[in-house]
C-alpha atoms as a PDB file:
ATOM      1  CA  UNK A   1       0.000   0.000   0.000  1.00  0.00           C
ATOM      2  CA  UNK A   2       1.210   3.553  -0.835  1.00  0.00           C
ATOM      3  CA  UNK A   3       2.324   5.612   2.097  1.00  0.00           C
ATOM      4  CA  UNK A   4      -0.440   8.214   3.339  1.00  0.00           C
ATOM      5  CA  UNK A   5       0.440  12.021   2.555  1.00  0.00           C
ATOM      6  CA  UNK A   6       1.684  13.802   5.449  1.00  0.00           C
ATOM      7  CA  UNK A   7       0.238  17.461   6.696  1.00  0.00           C
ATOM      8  CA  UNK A   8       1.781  20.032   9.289  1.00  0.00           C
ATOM      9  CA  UNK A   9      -0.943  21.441  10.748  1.00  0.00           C
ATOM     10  CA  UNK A  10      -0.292  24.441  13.550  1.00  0.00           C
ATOM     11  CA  UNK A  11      -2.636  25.428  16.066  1.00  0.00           C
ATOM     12  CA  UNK A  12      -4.017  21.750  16.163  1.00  0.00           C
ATOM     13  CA  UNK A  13      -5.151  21.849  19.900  1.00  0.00           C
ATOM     14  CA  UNK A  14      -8.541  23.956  19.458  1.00  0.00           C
ATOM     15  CA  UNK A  15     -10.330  25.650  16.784  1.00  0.00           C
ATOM     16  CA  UNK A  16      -9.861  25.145  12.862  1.00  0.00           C
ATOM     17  CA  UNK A  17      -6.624  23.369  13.720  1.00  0.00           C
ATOM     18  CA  UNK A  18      -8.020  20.638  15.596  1.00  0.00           C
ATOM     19  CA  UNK A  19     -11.213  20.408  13.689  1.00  0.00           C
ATOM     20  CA  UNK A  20      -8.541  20.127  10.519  1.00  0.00           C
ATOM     21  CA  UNK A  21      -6.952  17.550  12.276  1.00  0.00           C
ATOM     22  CA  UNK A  22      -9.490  15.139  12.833  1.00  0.00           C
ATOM     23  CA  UNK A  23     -11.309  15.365   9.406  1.00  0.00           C
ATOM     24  CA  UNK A  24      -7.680  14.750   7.866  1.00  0.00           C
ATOM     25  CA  UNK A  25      -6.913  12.203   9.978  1.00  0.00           C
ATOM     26  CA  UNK A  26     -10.001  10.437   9.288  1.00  0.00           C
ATOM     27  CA  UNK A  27      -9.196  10.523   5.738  1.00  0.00           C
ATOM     28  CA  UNK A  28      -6.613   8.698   5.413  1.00  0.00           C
ATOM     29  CA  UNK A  29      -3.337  11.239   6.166  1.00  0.00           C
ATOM     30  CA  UNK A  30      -0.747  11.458   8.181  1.00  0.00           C
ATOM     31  CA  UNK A  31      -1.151  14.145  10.500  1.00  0.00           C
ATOM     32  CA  UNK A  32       1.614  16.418  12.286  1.00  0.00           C
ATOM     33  CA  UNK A  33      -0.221  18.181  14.563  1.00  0.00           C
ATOM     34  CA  UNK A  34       2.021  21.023  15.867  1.00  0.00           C
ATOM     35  CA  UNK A  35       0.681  22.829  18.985  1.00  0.00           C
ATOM     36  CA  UNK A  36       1.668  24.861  22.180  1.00  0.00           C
ATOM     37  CA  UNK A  37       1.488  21.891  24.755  1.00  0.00           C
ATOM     38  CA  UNK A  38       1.115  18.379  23.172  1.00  0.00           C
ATOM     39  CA  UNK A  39       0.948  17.048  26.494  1.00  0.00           C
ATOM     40  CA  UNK A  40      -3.131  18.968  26.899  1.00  0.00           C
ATOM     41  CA  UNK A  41      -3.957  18.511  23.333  1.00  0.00           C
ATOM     42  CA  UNK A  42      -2.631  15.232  22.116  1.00  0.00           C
ATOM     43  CA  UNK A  43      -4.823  13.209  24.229  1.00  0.00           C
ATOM     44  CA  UNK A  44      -7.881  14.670  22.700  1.00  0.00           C
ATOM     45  CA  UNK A  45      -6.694  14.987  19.587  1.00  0.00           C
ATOM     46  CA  UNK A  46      -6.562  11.390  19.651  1.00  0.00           C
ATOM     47  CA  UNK A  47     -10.179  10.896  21.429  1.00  0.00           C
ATOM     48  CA  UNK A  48     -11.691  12.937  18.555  1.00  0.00           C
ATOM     49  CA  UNK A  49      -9.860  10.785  16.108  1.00  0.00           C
ATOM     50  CA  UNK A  50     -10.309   7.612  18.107  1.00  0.00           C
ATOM     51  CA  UNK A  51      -6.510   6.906  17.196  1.00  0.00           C
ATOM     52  CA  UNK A  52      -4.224   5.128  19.200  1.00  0.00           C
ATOM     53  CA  UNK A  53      -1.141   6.089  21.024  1.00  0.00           C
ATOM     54  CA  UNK A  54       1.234   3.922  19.099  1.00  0.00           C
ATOM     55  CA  UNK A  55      -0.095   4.886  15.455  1.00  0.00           C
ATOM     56  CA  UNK A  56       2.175   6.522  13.155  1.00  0.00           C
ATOM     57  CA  UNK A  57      -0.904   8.281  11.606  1.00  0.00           C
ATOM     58  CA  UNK A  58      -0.910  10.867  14.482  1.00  0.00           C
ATOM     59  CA  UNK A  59       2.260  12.288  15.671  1.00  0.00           C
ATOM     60  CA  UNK A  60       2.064  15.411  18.367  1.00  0.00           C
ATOM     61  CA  UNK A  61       5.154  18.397  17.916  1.00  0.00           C
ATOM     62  CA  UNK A  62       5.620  21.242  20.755  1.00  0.00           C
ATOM     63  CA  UNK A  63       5.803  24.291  18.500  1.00  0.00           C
ATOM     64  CA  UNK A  64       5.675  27.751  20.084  1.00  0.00           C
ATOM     65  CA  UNK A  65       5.832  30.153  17.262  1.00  0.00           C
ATOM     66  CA  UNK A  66       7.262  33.419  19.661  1.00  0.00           C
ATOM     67  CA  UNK A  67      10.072  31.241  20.454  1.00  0.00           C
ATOM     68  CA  UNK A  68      12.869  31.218  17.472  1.00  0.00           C
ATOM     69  CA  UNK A  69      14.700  27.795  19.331  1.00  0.00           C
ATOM     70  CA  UNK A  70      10.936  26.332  19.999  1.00  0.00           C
ATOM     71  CA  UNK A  71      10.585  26.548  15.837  1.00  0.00           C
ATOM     72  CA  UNK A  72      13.932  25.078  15.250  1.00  0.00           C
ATOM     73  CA  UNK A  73      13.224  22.091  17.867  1.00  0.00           C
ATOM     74  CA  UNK A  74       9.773  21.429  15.780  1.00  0.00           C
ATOM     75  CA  UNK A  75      11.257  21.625  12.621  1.00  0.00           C
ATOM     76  CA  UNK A  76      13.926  18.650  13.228  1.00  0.00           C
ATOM     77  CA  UNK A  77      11.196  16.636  15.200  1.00  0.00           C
ATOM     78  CA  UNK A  78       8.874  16.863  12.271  1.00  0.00           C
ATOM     79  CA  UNK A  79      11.613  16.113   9.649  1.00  0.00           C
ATOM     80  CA  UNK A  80      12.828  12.809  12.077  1.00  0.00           C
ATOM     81  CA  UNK A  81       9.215  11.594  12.175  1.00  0.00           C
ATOM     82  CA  UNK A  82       7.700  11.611   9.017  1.00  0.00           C
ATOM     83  CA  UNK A  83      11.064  13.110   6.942  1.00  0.00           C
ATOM     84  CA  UNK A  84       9.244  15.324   3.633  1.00  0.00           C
ATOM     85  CA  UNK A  85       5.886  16.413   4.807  1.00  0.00           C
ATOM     86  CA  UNK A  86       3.370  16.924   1.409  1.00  0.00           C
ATOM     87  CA  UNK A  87       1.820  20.243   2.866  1.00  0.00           C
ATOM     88  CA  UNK A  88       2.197  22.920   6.068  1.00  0.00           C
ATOM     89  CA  UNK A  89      -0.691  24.420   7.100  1.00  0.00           C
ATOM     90  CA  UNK A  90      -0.703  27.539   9.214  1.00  0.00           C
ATOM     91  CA  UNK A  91      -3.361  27.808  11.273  1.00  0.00           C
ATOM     92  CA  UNK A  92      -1.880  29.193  14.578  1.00  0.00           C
ATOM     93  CA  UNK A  93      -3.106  32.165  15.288  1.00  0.00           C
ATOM     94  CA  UNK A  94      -3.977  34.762  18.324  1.00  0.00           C
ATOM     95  CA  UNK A  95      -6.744  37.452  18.357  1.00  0.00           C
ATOM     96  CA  UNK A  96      -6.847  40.795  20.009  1.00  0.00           C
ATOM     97  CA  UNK A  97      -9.422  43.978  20.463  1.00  0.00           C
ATOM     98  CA  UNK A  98      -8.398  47.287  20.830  1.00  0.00           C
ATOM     99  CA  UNK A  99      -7.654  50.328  18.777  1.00  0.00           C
ATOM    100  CA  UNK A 100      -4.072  51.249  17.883  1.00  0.00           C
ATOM    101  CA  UNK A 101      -4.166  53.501  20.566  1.00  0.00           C
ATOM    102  CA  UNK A 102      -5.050  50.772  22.826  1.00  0.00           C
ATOM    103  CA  UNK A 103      -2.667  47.960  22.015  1.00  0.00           C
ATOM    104  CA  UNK A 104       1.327  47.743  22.558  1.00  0.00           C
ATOM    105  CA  UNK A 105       4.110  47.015  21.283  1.00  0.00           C
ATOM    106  CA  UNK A 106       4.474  43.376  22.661  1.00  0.00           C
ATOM    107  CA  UNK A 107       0.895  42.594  20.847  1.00  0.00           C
ATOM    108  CA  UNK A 108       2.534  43.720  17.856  1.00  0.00           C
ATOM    109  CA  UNK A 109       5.370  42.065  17.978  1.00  0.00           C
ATOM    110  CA  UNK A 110       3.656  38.615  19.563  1.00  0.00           C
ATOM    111  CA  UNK A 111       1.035  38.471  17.008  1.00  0.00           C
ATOM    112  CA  UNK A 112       3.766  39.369  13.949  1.00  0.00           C
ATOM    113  CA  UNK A 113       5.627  36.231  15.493  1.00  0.00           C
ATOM    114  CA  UNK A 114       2.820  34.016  15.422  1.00  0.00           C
ATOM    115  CA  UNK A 115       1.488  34.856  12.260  1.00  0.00           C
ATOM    116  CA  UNK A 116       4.272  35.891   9.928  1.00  0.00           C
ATOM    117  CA  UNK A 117       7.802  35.321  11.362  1.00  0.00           C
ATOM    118  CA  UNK A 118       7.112  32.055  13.140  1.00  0.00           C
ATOM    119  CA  UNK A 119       5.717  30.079  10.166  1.00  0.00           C
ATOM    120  CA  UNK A 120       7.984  31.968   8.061  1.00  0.00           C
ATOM    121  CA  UNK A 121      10.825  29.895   9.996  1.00  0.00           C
ATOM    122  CA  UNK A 122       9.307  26.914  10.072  1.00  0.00           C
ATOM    123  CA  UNK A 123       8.848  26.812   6.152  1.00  0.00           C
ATOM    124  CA  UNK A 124      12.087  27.820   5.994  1.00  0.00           C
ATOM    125  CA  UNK A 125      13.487  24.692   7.299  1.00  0.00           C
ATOM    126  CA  UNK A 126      10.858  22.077   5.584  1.00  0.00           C
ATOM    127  CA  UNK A 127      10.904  23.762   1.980  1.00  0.00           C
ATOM    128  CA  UNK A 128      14.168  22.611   1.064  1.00  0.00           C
ATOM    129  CA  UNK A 129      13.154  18.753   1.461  1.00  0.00           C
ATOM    130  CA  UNK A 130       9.814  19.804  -0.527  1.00  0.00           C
ATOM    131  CA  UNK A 131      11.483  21.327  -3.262  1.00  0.00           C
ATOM    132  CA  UNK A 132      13.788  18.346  -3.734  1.00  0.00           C
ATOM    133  CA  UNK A 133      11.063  16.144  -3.711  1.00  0.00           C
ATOM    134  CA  UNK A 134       9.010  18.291  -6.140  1.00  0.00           C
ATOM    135  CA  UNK A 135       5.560  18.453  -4.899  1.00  0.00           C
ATOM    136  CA  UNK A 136       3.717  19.880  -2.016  1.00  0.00           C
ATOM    137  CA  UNK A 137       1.018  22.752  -0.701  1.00  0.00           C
ATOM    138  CA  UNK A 138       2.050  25.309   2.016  1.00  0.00           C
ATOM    139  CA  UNK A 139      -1.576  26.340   3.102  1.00  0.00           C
ATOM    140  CA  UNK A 140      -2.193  29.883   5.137  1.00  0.00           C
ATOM    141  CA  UNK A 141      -5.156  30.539   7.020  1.00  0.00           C
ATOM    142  CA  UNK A 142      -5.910  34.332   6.695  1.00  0.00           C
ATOM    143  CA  UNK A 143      -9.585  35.843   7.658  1.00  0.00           C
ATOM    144  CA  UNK A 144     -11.533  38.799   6.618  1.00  0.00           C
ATOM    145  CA  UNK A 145      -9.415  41.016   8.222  1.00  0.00           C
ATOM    146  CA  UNK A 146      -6.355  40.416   6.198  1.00  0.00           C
ATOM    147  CA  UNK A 147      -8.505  41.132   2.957  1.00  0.00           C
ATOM    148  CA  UNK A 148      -9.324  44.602   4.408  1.00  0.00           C
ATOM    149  CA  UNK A 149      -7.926  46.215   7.815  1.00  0.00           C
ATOM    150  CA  UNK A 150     -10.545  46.031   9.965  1.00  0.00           C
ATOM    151  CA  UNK A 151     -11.183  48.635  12.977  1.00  0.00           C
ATOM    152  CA  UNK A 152     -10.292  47.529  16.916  1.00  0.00           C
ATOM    153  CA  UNK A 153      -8.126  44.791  14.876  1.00  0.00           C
ATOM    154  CA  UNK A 154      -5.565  46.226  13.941  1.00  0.00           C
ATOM    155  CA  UNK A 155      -2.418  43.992  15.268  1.00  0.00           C
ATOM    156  CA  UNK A 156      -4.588  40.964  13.913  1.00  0.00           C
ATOM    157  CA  UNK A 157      -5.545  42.773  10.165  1.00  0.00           C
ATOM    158  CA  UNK A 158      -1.608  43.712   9.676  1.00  0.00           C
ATOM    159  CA  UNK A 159      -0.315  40.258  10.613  1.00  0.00           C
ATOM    160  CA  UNK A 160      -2.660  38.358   8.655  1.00  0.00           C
ATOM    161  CA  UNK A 161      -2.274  40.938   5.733  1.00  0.00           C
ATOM    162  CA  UNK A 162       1.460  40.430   5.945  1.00  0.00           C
ATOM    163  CA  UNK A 163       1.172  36.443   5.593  1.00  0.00           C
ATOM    164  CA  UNK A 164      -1.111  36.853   2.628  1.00  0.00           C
ATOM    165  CA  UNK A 165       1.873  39.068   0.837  1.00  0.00           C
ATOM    166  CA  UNK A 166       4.109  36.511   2.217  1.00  0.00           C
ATOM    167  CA  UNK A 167       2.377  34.075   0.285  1.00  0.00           C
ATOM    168  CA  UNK A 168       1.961  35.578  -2.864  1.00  0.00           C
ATOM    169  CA  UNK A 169       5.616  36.058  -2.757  1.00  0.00           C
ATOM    170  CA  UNK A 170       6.264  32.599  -1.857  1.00  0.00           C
ATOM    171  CA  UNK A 171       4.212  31.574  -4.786  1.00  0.00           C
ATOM    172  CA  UNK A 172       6.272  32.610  -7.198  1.00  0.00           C
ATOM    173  CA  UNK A 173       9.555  31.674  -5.505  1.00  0.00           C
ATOM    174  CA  UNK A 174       8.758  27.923  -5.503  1.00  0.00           C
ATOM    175  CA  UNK A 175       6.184  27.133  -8.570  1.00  0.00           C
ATOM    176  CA  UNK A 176       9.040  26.478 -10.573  1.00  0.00           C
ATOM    177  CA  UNK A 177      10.339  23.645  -8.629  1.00  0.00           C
ATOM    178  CA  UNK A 178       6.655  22.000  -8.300  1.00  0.00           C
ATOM    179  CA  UNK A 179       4.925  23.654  -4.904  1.00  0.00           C
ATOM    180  CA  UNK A 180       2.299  26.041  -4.686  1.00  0.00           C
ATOM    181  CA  UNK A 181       0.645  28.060  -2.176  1.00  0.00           C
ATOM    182  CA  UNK A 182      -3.257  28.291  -1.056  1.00  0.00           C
ATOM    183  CA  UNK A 183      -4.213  31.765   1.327  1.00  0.00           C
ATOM    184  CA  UNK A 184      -7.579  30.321   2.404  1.00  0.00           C
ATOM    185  CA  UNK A 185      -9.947  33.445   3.514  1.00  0.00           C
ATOM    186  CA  UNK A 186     -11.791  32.477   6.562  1.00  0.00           C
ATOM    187  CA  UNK A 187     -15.030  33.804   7.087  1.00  0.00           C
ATOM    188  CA  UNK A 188     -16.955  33.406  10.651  1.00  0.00           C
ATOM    189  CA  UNK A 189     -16.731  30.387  12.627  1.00  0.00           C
ATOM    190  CA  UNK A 190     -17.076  29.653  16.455  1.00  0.00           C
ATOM    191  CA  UNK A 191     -13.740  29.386  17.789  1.00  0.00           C
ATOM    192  CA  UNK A 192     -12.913  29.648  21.172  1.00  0.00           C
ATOM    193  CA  UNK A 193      -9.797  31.681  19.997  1.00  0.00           C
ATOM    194  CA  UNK A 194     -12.940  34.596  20.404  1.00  0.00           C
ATOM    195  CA  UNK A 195     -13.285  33.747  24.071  1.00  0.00           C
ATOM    196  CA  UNK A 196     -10.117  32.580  25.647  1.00  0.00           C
ATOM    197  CA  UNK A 197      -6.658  33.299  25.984  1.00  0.00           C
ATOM    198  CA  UNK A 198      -6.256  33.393  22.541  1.00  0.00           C
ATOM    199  CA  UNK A 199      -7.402  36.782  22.488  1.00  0.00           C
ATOM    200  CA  UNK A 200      -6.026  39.771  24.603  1.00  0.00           C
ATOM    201  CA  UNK A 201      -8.377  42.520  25.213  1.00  0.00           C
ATOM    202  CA  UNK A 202      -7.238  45.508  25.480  1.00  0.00           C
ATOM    203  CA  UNK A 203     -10.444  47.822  24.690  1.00  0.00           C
ATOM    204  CA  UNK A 204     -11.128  50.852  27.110  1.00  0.00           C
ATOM    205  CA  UNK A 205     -15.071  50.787  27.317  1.00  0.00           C
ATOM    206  CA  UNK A 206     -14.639  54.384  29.174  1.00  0.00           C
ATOM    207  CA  UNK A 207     -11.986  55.597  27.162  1.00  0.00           C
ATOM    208  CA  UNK A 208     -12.070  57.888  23.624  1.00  0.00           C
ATOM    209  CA  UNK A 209     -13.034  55.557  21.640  1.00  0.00           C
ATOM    210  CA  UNK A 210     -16.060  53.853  24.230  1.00  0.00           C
ATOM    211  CA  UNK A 211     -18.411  55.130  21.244  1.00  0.00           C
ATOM    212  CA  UNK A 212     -16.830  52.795  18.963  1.00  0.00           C
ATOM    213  CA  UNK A 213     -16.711  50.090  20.884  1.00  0.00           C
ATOM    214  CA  UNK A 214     -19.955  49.365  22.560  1.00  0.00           C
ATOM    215  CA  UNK A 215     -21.660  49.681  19.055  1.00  0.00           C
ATOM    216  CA  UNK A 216     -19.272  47.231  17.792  1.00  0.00           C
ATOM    217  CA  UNK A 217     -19.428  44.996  20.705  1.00  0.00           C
ATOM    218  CA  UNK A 218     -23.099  45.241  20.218  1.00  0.00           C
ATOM    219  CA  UNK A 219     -22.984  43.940  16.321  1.00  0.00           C
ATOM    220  CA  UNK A 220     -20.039  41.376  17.130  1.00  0.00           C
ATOM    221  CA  UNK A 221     -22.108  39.257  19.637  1.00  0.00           C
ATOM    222  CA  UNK A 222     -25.059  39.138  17.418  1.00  0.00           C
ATOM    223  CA  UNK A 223     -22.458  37.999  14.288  1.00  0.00           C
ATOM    224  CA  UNK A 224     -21.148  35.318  16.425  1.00  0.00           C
ATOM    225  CA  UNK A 225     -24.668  34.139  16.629  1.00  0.00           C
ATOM    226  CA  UNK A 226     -24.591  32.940  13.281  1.00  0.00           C
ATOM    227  CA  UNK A 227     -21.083  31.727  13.111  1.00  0.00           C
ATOM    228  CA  UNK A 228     -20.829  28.398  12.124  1.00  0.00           C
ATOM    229  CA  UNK A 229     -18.809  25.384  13.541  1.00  0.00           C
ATOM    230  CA  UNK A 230     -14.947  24.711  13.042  1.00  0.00           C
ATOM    231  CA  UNK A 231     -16.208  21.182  10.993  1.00  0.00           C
ATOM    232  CA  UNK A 232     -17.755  23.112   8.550  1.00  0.00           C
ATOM    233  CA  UNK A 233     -14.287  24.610   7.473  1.00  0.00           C
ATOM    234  CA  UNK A 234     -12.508  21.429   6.317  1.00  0.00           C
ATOM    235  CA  UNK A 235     -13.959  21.996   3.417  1.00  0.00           C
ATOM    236  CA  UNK A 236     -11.971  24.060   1.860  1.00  0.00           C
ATOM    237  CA  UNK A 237      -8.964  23.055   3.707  1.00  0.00           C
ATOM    238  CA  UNK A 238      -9.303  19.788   1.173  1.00  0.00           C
ATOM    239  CA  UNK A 239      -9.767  21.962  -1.548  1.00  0.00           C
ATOM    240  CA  UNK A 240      -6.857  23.980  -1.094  1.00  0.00           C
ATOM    241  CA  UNK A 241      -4.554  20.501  -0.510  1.00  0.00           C
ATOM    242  CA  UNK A 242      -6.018  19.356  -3.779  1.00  0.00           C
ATOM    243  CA  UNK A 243      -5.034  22.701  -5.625  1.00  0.00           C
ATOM    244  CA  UNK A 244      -2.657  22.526  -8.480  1.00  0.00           C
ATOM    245  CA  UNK A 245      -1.862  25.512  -9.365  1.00  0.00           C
ATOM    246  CA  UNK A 246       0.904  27.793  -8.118  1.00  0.00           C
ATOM    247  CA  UNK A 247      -1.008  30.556  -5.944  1.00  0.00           C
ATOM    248  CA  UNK A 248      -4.888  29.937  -5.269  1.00  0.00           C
ATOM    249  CA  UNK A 249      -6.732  32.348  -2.975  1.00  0.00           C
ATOM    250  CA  UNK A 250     -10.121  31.051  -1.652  1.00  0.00           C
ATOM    251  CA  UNK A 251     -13.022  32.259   0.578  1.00  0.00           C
ATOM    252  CA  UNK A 252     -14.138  29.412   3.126  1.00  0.00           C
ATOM    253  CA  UNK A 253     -17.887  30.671   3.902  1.00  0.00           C
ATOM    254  CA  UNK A 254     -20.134  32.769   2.428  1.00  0.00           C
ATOM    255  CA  UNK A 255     -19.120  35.979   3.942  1.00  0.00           C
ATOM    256  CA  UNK A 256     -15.395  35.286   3.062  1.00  0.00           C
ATOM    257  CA  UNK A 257     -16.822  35.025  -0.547  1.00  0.00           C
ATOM    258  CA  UNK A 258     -18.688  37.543  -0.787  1.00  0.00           C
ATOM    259  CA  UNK A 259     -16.127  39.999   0.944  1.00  0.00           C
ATOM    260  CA  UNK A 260     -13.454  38.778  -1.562  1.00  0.00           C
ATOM    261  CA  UNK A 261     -16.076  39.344  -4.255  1.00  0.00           C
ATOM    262  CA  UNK A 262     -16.640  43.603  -3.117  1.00  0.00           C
ATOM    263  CA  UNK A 263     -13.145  43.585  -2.461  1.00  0.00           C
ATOM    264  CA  UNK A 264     -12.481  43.357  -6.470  1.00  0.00           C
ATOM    265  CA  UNK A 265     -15.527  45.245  -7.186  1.00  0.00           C
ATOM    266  CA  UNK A 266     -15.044  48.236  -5.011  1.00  0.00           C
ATOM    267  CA  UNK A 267     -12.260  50.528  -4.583  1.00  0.00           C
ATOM    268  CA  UNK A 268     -10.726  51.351  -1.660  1.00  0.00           C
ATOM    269  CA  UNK A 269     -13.346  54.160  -0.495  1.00  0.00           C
ATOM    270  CA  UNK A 270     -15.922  52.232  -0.990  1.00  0.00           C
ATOM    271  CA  UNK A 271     -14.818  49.065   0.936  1.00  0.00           C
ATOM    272  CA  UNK A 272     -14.026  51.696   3.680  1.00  0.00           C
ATOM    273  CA  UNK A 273     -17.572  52.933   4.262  1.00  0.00           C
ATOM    274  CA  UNK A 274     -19.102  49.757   3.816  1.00  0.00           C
ATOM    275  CA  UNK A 275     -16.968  48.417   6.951  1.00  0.00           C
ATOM    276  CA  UNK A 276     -17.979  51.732   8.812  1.00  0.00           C
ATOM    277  CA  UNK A 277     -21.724  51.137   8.076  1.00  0.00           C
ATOM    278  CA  UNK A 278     -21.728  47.479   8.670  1.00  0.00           C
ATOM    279  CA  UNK A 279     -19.815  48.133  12.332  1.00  0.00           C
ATOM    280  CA  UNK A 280     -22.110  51.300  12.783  1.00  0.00           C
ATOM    281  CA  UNK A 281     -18.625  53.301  13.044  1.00  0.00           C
ATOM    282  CA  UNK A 282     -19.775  57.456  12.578  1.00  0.00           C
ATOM    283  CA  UNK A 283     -19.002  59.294   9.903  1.00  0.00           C
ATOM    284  CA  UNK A 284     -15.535  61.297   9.494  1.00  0.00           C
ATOM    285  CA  UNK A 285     -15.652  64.289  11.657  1.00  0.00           C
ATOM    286  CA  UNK A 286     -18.836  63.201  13.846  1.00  0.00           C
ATOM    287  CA  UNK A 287     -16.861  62.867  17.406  1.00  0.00           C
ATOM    288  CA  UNK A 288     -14.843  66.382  17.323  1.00  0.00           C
ATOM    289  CA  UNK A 289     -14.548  67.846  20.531  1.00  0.00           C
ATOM    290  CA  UNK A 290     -16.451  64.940  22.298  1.00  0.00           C
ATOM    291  CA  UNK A 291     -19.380  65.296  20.237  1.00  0.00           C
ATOM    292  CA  UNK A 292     -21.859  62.048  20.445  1.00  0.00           C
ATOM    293  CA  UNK A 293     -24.150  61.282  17.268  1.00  0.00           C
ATOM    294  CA  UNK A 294     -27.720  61.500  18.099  1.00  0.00           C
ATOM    295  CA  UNK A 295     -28.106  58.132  16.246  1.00  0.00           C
ATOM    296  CA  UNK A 296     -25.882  55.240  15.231  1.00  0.00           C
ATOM    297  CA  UNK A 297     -25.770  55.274  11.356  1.00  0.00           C
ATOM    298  CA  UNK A 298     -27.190  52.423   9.499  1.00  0.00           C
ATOM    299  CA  UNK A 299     -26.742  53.575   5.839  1.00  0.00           C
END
């Protein structure tokens, strides 16, 4: 029998990652599931996946992608255990909330690590086995925040706009020698990256911007209502494994789609005003000198 294909998958202990995880699993691959603390997630990892401790199908990998020596140590246990992986997908990621004026310089530089540098690294050491073999996918899981900045996001909407460039660079660099790259454009789904320690709040309800933020708290609660599970994202995750050509971009629900689809239509002012309506953000101007709007705009 031929040898499953083998996926890196970050960020498998909750989320997209783990619901990734299991759906690949269960079809057949071999699955490198690359987390914070194995020791918490592997266990049920493998209760989801009703695997085994001793099968090869599964294999856990401590990966911390703020620590440079962390990605180093996960790159050499992933190349000893399963030696050329087919595909990397990045998946880790951390949330925050808070304007710019809100959020420091550690957020910046934590949430630059764990979306751009880290994986950076990591594909860094892996590619040069995948070019020599010819063949492979090097997923990245952006959002709708790293098709358009997005306010109270803005740490989150640079990072993930970064690792899209990243990728399109990428692209290019290694189509020639066989691989090709897949940004998949996540729309809303109910992870408890919303909810936990995956997200740092840093938003000052009686500060400046209070205005701003209970609207949007307001709208963001009811959006989560309709969210839809992390299962219902594999989807496209096999899509984008099964893509062949060099640089694919796809939205993964139908308000990824859709906001990919305005994104081409509109220009740049309009996609701004249609994020300030939708968020109920006021017009320019409408808050000088601590003035409050009467109403919160909803065309």
């Amino acid at each position: 029998m031929a040898e499953p294909r083998t996926v890196v998958i970050t960020g498998a202990s909750r989320g997209l990652g783990f619901a990734s995880a299991v759906r690949l699993h269960r079809g057949g691959w071999r699955v490198v599931a690359a987390m914070r603390n194995p020791d918490n997630g592997m266990p049920l990892l493998r209760a989801a996946t009703g695997d085994r401790a001793d099968d090869d199908r599964l294999i856990g990998v401590q990966l911390d992608l703020v620590d440079a020596a962390s990605v180093a140590r996960a790159a050499k246990a992933i190349q000893d255990a399963v030696g050329v992986p087919y595909a990397i997908v990045h998946n880790a990621g951390i949330s925050a909330a808070g304007m710019v004026e809100e959020t420091d310089t550690v957020l910046w530089q934590n949430m630059f690590a764990t979306s751009v540098t880290g994986p950076v690294e990591l594909t860094k050491a892996l590619l040069p086995s995948m070019r020599a073999v010819g063949e492979g996918r090097i997923v990245l899981v952006s959002s709708a925040a790293g098709v358009r900045g997005q306010p109270a996001t803005a740490p989150y909407s640079a990072a993930k706009g970064a690792l899209e460039r990243w990728g399109e660079s990428m692209a290019c660099e290694i189509a020639p020698f066989g691989l090709g790259v897949t940004v998949l454009v996540a729309g809303t789904y109910d992870t408890d990256i919303i909810t936990d320690a995956g997200t740092t709040d840093n938003r000052d309800f009686a500060g400046p911007y209070a205005r701003l933020h209970n609207t949007m708290n307001t709208r963001g609660r009811a959006a989560m209502k309709l969210a839809r599970p992390p299962e219902r994202f594999t989807d496209g995750l096999l899509k984008a494994l099964g893509d062949q050509k060099p640089f694919r971009r796809r939205g993964v629900g139908p308000d990824a789609s859709i906001l990919l689809v305005l994104n081409r239509l509109l220009p740049a002012s309009g996609m701004h005003h249609v994020s300030r309506i939708m968020l109920g953000i006021p017009r320019q101007g409408s808050l000088r000198g601590g003035a409050v709007p009467k109403e919160t705009e909803e065309h």
